[in-house]
Protein backbone atom coordinates (compact mmCIF):
# COMPACT_ATOMS: atom_id res chain seq x y z
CA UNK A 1 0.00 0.00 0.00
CA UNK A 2 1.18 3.33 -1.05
CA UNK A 3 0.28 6.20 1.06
CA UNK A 4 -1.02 9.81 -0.41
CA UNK A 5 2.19 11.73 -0.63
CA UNK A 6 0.02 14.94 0.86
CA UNK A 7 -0.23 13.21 4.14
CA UNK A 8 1.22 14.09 7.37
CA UNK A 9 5.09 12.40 7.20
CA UNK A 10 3.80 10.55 10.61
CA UNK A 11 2.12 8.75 7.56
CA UNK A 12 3.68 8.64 4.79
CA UNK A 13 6.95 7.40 3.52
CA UNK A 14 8.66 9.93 5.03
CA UNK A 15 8.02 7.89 8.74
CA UNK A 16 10.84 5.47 7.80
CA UNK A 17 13.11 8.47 7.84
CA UNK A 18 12.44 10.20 11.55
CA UNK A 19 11.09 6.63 13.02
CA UNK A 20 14.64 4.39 11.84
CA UNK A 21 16.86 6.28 15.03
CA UNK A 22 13.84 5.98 17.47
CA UNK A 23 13.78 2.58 16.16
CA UNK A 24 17.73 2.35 17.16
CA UNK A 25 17.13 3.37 20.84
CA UNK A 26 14.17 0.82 20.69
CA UNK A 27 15.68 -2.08 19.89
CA UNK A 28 18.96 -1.21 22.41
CA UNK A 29 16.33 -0.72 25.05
CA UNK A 30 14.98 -4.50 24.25
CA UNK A 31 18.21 -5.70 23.80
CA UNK A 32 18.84 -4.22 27.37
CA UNK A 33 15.60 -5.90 29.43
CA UNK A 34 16.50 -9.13 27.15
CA UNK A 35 20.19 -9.56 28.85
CA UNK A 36 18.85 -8.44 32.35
CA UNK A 37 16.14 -11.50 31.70
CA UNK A 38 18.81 -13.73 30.65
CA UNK A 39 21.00 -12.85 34.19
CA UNK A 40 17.38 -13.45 35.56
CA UNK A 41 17.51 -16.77 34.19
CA UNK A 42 21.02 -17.80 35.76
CA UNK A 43 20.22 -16.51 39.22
CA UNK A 44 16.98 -18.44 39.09
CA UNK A 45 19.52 -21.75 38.16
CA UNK A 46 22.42 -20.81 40.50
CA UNK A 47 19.84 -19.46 43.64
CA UNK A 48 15.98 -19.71 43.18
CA UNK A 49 15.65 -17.59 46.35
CA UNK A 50 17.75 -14.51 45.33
CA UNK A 51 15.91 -14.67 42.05
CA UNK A 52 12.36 -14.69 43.81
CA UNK A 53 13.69 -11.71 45.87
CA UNK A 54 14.61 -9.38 42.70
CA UNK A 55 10.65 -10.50 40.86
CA UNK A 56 9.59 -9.27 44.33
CA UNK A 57 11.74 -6.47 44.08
CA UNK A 58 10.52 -5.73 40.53
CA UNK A 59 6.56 -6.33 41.46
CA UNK A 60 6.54 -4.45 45.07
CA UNK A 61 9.15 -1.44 44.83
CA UNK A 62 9.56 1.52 42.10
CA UNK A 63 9.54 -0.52 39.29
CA UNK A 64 6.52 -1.74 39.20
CA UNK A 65 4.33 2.08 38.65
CA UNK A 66 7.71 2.97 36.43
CA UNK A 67 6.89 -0.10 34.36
CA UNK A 68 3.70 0.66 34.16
CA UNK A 69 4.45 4.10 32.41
CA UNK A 70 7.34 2.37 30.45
CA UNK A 71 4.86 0.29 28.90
CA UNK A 72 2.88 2.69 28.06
CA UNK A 73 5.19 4.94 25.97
CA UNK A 74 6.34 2.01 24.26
CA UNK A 75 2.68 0.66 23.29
CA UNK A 76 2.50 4.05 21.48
CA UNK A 77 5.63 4.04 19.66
CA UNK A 78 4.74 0.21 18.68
CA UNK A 79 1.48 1.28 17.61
CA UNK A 80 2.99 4.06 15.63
CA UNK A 81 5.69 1.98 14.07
CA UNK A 82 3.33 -0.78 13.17
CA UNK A 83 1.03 1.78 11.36
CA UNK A 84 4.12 2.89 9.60
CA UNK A 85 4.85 -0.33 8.37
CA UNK A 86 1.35 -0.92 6.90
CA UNK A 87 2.36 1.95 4.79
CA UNK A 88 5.34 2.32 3.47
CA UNK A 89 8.10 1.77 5.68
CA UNK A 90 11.29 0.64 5.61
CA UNK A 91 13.82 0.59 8.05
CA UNK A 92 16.96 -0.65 7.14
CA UNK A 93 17.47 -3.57 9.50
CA UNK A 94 20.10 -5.76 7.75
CA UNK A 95 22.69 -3.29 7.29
CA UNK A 96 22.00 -1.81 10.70
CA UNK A 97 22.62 -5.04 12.23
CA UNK A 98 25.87 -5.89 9.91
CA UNK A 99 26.70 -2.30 11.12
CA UNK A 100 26.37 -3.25 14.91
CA UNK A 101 29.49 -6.43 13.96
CA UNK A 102 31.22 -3.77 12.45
CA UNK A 103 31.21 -0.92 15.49
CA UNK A 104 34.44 -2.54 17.38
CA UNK A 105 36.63 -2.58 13.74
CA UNK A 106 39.14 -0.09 12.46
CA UNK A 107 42.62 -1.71 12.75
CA UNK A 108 43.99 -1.57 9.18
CA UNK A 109 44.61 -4.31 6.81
CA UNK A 110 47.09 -4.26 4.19
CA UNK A 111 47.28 -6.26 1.08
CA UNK A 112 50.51 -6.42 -0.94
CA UNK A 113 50.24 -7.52 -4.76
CA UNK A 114 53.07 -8.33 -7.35
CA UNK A 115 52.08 -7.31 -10.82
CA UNK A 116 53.68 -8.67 -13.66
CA UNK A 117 54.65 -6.65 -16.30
CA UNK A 118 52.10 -7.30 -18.73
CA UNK A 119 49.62 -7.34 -15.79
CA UNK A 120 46.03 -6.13 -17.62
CA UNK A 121 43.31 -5.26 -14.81
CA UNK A 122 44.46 -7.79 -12.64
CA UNK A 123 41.85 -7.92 -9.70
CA UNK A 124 41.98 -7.31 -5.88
CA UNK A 125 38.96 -8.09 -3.82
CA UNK A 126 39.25 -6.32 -0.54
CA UNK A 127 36.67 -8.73 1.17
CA UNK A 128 34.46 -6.21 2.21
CA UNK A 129 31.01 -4.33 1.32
CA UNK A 130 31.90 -1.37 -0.47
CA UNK A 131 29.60 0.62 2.21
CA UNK A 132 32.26 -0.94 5.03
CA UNK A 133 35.31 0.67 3.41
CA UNK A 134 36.50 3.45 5.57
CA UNK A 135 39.53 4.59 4.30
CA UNK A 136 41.84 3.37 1.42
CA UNK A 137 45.55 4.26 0.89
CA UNK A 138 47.21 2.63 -2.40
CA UNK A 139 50.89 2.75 -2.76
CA UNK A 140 53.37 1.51 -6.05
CA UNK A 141 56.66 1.85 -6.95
CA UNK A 142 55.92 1.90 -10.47
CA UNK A 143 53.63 3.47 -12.86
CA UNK A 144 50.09 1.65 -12.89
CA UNK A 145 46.39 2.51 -12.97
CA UNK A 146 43.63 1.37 -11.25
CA UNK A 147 40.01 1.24 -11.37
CA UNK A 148 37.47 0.25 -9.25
CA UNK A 149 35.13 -1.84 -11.88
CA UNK A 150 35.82 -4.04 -14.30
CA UNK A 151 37.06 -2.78 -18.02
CA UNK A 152 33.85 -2.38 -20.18
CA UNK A 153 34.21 -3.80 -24.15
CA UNK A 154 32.24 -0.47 -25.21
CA UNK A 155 35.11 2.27 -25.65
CA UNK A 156 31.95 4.88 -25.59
CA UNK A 157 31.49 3.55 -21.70
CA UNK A 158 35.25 2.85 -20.60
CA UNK A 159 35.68 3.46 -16.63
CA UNK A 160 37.78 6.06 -15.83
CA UNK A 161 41.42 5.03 -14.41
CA UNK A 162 43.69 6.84 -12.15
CA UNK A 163 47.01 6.87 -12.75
CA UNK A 164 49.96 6.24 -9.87
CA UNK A 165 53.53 6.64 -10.48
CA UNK A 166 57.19 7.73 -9.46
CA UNK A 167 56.24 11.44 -9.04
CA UNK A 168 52.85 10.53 -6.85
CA UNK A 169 53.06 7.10 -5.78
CA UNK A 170 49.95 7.18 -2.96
CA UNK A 171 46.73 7.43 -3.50
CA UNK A 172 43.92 8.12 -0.57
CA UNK A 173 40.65 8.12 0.42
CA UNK A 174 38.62 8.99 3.14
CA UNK A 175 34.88 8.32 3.89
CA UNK A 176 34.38 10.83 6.22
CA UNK A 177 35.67 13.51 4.03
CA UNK A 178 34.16 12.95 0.64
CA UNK A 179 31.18 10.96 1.71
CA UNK A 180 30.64 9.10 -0.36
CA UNK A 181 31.55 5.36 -1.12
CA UNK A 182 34.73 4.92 -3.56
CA UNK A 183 33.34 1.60 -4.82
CA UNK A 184 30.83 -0.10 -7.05
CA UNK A 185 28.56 -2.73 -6.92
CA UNK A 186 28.05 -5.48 -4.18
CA UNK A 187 31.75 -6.42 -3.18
CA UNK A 188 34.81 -3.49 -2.87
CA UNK A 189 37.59 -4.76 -5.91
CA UNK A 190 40.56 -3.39 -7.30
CA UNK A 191 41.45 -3.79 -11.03
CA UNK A 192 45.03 -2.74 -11.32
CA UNK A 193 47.16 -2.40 -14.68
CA UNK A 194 50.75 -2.22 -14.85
CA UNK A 195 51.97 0.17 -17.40
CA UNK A 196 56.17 0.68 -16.63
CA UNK A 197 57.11 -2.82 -18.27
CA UNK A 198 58.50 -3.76 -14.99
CA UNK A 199 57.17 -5.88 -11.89
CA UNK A 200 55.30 -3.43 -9.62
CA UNK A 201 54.44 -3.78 -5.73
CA UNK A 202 51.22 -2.52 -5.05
CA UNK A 203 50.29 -2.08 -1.78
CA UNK A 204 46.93 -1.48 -0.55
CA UNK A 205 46.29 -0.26 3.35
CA UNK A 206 42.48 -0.62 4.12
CA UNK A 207 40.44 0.46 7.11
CA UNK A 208 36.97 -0.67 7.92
CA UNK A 209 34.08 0.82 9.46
CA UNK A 210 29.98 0.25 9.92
CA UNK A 211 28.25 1.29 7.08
CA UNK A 212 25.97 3.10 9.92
CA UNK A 213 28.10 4.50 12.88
CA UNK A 214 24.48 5.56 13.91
CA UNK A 215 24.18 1.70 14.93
CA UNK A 216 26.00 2.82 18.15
CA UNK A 217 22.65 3.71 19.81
CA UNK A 218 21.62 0.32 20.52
CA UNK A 219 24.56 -1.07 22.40
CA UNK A 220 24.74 2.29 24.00
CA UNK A 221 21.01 2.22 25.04
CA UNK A 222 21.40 -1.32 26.41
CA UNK A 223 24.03 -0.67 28.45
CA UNK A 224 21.95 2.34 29.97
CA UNK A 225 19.32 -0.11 30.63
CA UNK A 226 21.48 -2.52 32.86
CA UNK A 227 23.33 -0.48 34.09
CA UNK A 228 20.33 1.55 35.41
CA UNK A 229 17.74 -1.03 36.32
CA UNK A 230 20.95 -3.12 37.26
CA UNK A 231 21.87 -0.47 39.51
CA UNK A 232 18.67 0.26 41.60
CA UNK A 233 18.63 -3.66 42.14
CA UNK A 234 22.29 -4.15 43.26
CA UNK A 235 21.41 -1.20 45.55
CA UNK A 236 18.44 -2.63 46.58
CA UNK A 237 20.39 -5.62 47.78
CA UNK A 238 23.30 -3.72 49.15
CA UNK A 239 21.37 -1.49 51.00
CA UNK A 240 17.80 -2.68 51.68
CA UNK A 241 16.42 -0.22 54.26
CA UNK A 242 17.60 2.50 52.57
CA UNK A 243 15.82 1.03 49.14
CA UNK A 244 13.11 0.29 51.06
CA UNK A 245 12.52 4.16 52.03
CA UNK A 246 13.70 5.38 48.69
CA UNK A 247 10.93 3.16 46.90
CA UNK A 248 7.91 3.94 49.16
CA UNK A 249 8.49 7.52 48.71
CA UNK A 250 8.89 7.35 44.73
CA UNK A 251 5.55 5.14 44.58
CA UNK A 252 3.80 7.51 46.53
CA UNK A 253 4.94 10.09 44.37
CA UNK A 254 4.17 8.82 41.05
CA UNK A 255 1.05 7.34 42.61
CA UNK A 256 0.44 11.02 43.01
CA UNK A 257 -2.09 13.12 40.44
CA UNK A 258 0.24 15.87 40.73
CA UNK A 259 2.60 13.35 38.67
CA UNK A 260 0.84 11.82 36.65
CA UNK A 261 -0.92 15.71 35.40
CA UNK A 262 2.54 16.88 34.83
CA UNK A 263 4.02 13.99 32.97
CA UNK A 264 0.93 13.63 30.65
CA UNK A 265 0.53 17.67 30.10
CA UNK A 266 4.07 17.78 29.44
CA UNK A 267 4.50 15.39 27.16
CA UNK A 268 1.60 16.73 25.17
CA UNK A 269 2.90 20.12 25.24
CA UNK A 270 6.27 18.43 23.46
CA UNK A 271 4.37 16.75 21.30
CA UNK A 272 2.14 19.66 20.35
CA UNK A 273 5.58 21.95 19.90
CA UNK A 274 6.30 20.23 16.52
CA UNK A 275 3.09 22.18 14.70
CA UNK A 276 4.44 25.34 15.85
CA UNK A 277 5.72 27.59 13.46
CA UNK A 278 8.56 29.83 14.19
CA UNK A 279 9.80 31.29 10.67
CA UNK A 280 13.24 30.53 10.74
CA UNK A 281 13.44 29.32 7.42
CA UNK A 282 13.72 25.98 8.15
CA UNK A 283 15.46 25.89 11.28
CA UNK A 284 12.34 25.70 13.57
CA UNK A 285 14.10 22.62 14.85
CA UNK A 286 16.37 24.40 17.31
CA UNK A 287 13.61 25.91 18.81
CA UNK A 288 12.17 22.59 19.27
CA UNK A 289 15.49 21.25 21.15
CA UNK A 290 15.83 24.82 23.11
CA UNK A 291 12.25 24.68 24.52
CA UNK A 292 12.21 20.93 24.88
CA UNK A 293 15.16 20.98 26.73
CA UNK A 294 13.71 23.70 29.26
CA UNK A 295 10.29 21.97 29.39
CA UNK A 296 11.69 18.88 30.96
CA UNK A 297 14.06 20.52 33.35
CA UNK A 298 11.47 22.56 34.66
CA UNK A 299 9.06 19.82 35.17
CA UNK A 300 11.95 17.94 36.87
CA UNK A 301 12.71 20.39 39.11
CA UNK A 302 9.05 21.12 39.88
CA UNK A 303 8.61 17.47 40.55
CA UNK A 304 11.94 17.17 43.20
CA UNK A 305 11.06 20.05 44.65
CA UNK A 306 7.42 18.99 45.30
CA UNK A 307 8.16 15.33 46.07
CA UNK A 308 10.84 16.56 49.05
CA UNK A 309 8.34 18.39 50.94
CA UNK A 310 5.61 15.93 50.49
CA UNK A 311 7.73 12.78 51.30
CA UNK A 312 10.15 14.73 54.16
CA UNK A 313 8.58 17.78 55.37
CA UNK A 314 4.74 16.99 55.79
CA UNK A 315 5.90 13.36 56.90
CA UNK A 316 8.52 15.24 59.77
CA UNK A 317 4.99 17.27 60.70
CA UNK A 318 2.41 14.43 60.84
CA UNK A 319 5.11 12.79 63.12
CA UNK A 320 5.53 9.93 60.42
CA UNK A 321 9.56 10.26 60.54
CA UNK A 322 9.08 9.55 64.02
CA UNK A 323 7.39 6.35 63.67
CA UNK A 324 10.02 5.69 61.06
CA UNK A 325 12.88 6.32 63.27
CA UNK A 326 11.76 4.51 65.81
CA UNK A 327 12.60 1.09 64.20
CA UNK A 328 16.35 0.37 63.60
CA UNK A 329 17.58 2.68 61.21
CA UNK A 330 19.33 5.90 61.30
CA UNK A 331 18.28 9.63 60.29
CA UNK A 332 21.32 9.60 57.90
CA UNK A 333 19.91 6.43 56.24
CA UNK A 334 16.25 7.66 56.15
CA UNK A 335 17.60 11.05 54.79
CA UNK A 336 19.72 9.65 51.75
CA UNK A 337 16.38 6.88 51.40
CA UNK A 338 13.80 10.48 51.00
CA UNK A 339 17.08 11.49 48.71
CA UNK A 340 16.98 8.46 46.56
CA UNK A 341 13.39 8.55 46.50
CA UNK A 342 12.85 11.82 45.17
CA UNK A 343 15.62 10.95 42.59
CA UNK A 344 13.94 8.34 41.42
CA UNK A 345 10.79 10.15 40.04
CA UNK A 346 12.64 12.34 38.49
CA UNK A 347 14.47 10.09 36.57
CA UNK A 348 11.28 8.48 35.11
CA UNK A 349 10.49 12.26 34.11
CA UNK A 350 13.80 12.29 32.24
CA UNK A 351 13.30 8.82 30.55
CA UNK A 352 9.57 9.70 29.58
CA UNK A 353 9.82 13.34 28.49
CA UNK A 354 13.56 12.68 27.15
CA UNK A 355 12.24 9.76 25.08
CA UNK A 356 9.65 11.77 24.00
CA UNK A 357 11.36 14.45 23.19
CA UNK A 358 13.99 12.63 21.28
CA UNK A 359 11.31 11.44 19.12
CA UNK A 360 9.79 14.97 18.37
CA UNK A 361 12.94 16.28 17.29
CA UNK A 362 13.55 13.63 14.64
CA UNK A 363 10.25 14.01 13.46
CA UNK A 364 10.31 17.84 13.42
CA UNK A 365 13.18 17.35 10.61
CA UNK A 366 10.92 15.33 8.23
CA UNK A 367 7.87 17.73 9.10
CA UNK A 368 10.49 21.20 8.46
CA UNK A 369 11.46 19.71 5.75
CA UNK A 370 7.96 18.97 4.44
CA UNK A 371 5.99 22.14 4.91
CA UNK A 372 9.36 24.75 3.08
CA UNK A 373 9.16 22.11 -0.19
CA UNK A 374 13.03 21.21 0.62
CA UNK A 375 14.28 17.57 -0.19
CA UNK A 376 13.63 14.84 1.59
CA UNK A 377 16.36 14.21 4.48
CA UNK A 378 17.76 11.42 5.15
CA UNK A 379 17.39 9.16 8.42
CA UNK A 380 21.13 9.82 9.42
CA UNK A 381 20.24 13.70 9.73
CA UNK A 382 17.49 12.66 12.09
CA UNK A 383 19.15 10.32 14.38
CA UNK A 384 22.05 13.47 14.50
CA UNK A 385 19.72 16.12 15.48
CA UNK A 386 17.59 13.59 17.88
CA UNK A 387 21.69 12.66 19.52
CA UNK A 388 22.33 16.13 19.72
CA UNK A 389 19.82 16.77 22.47
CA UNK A 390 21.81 14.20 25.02
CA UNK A 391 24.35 16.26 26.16
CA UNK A 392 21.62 18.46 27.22
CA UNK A 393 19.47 16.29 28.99
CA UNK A 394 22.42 15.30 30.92
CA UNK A 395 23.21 18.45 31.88
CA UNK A 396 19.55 19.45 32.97
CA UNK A 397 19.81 16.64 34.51
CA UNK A 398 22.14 17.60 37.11
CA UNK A 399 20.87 20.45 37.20
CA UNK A 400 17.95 18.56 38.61
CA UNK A 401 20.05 16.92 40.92
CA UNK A 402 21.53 20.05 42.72
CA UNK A 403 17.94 21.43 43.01
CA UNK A 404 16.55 18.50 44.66
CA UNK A 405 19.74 18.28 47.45
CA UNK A 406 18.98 22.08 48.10
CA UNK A 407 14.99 20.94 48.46
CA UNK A 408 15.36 18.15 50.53
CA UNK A 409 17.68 20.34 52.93
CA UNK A 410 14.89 23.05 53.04
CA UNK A 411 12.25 20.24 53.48
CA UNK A 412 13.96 19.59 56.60
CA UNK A 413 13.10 22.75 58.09
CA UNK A 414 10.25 24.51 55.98
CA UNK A 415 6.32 23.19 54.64
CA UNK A 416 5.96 22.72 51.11
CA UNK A 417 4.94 26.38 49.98
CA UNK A 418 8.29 27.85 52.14
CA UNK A 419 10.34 25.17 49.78
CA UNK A 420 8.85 25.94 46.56
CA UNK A 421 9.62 30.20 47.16
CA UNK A 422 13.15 29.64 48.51
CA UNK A 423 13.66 26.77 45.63
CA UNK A 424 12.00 29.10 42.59
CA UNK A 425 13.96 32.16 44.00
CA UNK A 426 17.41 30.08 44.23
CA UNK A 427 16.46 28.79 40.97
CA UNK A 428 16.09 32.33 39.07
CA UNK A 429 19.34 33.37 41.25
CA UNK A 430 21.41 30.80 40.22
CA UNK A 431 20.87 31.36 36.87
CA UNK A 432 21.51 35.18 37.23
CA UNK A 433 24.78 34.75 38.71
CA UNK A 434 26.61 35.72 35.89
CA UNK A 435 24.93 38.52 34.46
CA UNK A 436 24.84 40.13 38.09
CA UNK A 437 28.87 39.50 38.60
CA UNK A 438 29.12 41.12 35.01
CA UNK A 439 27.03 44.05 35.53
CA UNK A 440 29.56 46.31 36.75
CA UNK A 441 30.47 46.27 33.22
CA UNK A 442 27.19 47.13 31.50
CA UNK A 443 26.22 49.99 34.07
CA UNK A 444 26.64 48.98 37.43
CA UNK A 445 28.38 52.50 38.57
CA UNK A 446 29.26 51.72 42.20
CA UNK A 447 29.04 47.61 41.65
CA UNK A 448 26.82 46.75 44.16
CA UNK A 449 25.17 44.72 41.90
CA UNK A 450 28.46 42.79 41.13
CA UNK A 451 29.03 42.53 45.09
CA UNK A 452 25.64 41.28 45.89
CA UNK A 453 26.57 38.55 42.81
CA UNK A 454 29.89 37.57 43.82
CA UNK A 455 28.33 37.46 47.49
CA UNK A 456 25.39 35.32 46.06
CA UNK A 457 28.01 32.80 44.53
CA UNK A 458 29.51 32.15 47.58
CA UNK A 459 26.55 29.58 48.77
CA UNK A 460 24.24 29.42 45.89
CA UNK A 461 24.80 27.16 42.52
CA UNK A 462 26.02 28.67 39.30
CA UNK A 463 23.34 27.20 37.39
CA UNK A 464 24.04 28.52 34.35
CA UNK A 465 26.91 26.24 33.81
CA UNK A 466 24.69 23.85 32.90
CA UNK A 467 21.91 26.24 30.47
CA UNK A 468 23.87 25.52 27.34
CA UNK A 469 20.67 24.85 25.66
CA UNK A 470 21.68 27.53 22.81
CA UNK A 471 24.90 25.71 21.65
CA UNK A 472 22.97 22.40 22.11
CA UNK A 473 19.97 23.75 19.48
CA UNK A 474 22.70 25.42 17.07
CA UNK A 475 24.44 21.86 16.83
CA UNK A 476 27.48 22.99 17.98
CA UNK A 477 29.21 20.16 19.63
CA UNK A 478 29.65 19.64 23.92
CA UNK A 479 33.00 18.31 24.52
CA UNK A 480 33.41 15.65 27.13
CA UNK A 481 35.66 17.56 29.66
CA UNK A 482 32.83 20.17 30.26
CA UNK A 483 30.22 17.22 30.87
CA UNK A 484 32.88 15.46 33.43
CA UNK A 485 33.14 19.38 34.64
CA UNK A 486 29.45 20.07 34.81
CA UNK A 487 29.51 16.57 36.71
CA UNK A 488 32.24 17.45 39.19
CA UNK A 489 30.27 20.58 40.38
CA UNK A 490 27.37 18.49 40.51
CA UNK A 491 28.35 16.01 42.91
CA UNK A 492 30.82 18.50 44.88
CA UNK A 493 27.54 21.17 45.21
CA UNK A 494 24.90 18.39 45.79
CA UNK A 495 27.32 16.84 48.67
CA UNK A 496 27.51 19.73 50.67
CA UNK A 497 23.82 20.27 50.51
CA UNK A 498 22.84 16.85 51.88
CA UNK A 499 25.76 17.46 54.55
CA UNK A 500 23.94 20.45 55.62
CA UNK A 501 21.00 18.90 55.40
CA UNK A 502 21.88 15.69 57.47
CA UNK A 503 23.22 18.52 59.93
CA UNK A 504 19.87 20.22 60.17
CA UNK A 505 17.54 16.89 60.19
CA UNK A 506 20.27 15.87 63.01
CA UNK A 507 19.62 18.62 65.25
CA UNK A 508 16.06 18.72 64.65
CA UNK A 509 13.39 17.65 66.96
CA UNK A 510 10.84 15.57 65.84
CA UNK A 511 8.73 14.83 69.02
């Protein structure tokens, strides 16, 4: 069935395009809940009880509401992708899979050939797809030409041959540079000719690649999976009463409608985003990324912020802390439980709205490209603009992070409404750090404003270190030092807040 080519791309052909690199993070997701059912399998040979204990774990504690959302989100996108494929899509799943053999090559092989001196097109095969050849660098010491299909009997069609000699003896090629593939047909062959009347040595230095580097995204998304989910159950067993904690507070927060009304509006306002036109002459998707990026940090931050007062502050006043205390565990260990537990909500907001978002903006390039008449992109420019965003979810994600340590040490003290003035005002602060520290040069006469700023930095987060939302939009790319920076301050900022807040639930008296 072909669909009407004035449909909607969610519909039409286009949808193999945006829907191949949410495909990608799809399949590394499955790939990731496969292997942890596989270790599920060996524990349940090696110890039946331990594996009863993590399906209890799984049915009882934060997974199971997370699941429930989880599954969910990825009915939709099945539904979505299964409508596609009654139309007319087509992902490209052989070569993507090839591709995923191919992510761990790269060491150069070299071939050395003796040509005769009469040697006519004398073929090389190079044992590789011509889509897998990454770079090519062939060296004589005599003069010969090659060619890269066979000679054709028709003069009128003869392949053109490049000559190699004494005065330039190398010829290369690079992929990444010209990009586009140096060979022909199904199989990547040399056809070399020796033209000095003497023996030549030809020697040929090949690299391989994946014909789709993009094939990256589904081991990387499976090892997010175990490593995650992996994570909260190792902790789980390392830790129990401080799981325990964590996981009653996040089910009572997602059991929340607050929640569940933010998640859902949110991820319609993302999804609604794409129809809105900016003018920007085809660039409406950085405005997509920019206020995508905001929308979910906000939400996050709303969501820490209101799950520490609700799980530590109106628990500490309806004297439930107390009842909590009083069995055999520690104020430090409920504390970092309440912090886990309002963690853990808002990573579900980050792997809903992220996914969603993710999705959007790979759509949004099929749908730009749609409504200004400009060709038809390819899936690769997608699944770049929809990687692009990462850096910036990770970085709103700490963000996140440092907000919710500076909540939960409020909560310890102050109701909800207290937490979510101090929190919004810290917030705006935080982010205005800069401009006020600068302001002595854009009209701050007597630079009070730059004192109160420097003063200001002192105790409150630079936030703005991580609102790089602009560069993240534009494309331009986020090295890895300033994410292992960003990261640093994170944990350094967000330590000292849960030391002063350990400090202040320490000396406070619950009776």
């Amino acid at each position: 069935m072909v669909l009407n080519s004035g449909f909607s791309p969610l519909f039409a052909a286009e949808a193999s395009v945006w829907l191949t690199p949410v495909w990608l993070v799809g399949v590394g997701a499955g790939l990731g809940l496969l292997l942890l059912a596989v270790a599920l399998g060996l524990v349940w040979l090696v110890s039946r009880p331990a594996a009863s204990g993590l399906i209890a774990a799984v049915r009882e504690g934060f997974f199971a509401p997370a699941i429930g959302w989880i599954v969910i989100v990825a009915g939709l996108a099945v539904a979505v992708t299964a409508f596609a494929f009654a139309g007319t899509l087509r992902i490209p799943i052989n070569s993507v899979i090839k591709s995923v053999g191919r992510l761990a090559s790269g060491e150069p092989r070299t071939f050395e050939v003796q040509l005769a001196a009469d040697a006519k097109d004398q073929e090389l095969d190079l044992v590789v797809r011509p889509a897998e050849a990454g770079k090519v660098k062939i060296e004589t010491n005599r003069d010969i030409l090659f060619a890269v299909e066979p000679p054709n009997p028709n003069p009128a069609l003869a392949v053109a041959r490049t000559r190699l000699g004494v005065a330039d003896p190398a010829f290369e090629w690079e992929k990444a540079a010209s990009q586009k593939y140096l060979f022909v047909g199904d199989r990547a062959r040399l056809f070399l000719t020796n033209n000095s009347g003497l023996p030549a040595t030809v020697t040929v230095t090949l690299t391989t690649q994946a014909e789709h580097p993009e094939a990256i995204a589904i081991p990387a998304t499976a090892a997010f999976v175990v490593l995650f989910l992996g994570g909260v159950l190792l902790l789980r067993s390392l830790c129990p009463r401080v799981t325990a904690i964590a996981t009653t507070t996040a089910k009572e927060a997602i059991a929340q409608p607050v929640f569940q009304i933010v998640l859902v509006s949110m991820t319609v306002l993302l999804l609604g985003h794409i129809f809105v036109p900016y003018n920007t002459f085809g660039e409406d998707v950085k405005m997509v990324k920019e206020f995508g990026l905001t929308l979910v940090m906000v939400s996050s931050i709303f969501i820490a912020v209101w799950t520490s007062s609700v799980g530590l502050a109106e628990e500490i006043d309806g004297r439930t802390a107390l009842t909590v205390l009083s069995k055999p565990i520690g104020r430090v260990r409920f504390l970092m439980g309440k912090f886990l537990g309002v963690l853990l909500p808002v990573l579900l907001m980050f792997l809903v709205l992220g996914t969603v978002l993710l999705a959007t903006v790979s759509y949004k390039v099929v749908y730009d490209a749609r409504e200004s008449a400009l060709p038809d992109p390819v899936w690769q420019l997608c699944y770049a603009e929809m990687m692009s965003v990462l850096p910036g979810l990770a970085l709103a994600l700490m963000e996140t992070v440092i907000m919710a340590s500076i909540s939960l040490a409020i909560a310890t003290r102050l109701p909800m409404l207290a937490n979510l003035t101090i929190s919004l005002s810290i917030y705006l602060i935080g982010h205005l750090l800069p401009l006020l520290v600068l302001s002595k040069k854009i009209g701050d006469t007597f630079g009070l404003v730059q004192f109160a700023g420097r003063l200001f930095s002192l105790f409150l987060p630079v936030l703005e270190h991580f609102n790089i939302y602009a560069a993240v939009a534009g494309g331009t790319p986020v090295p890895l030092s300033y994410l292992g920076a960003a990261l640093a301050y994170c944990a350094i900022y967000s330590s000292i807040a849960l030391l002063l807040a350990m400090f202040s639930f320490e000396t406070r008296d619950l009776s």
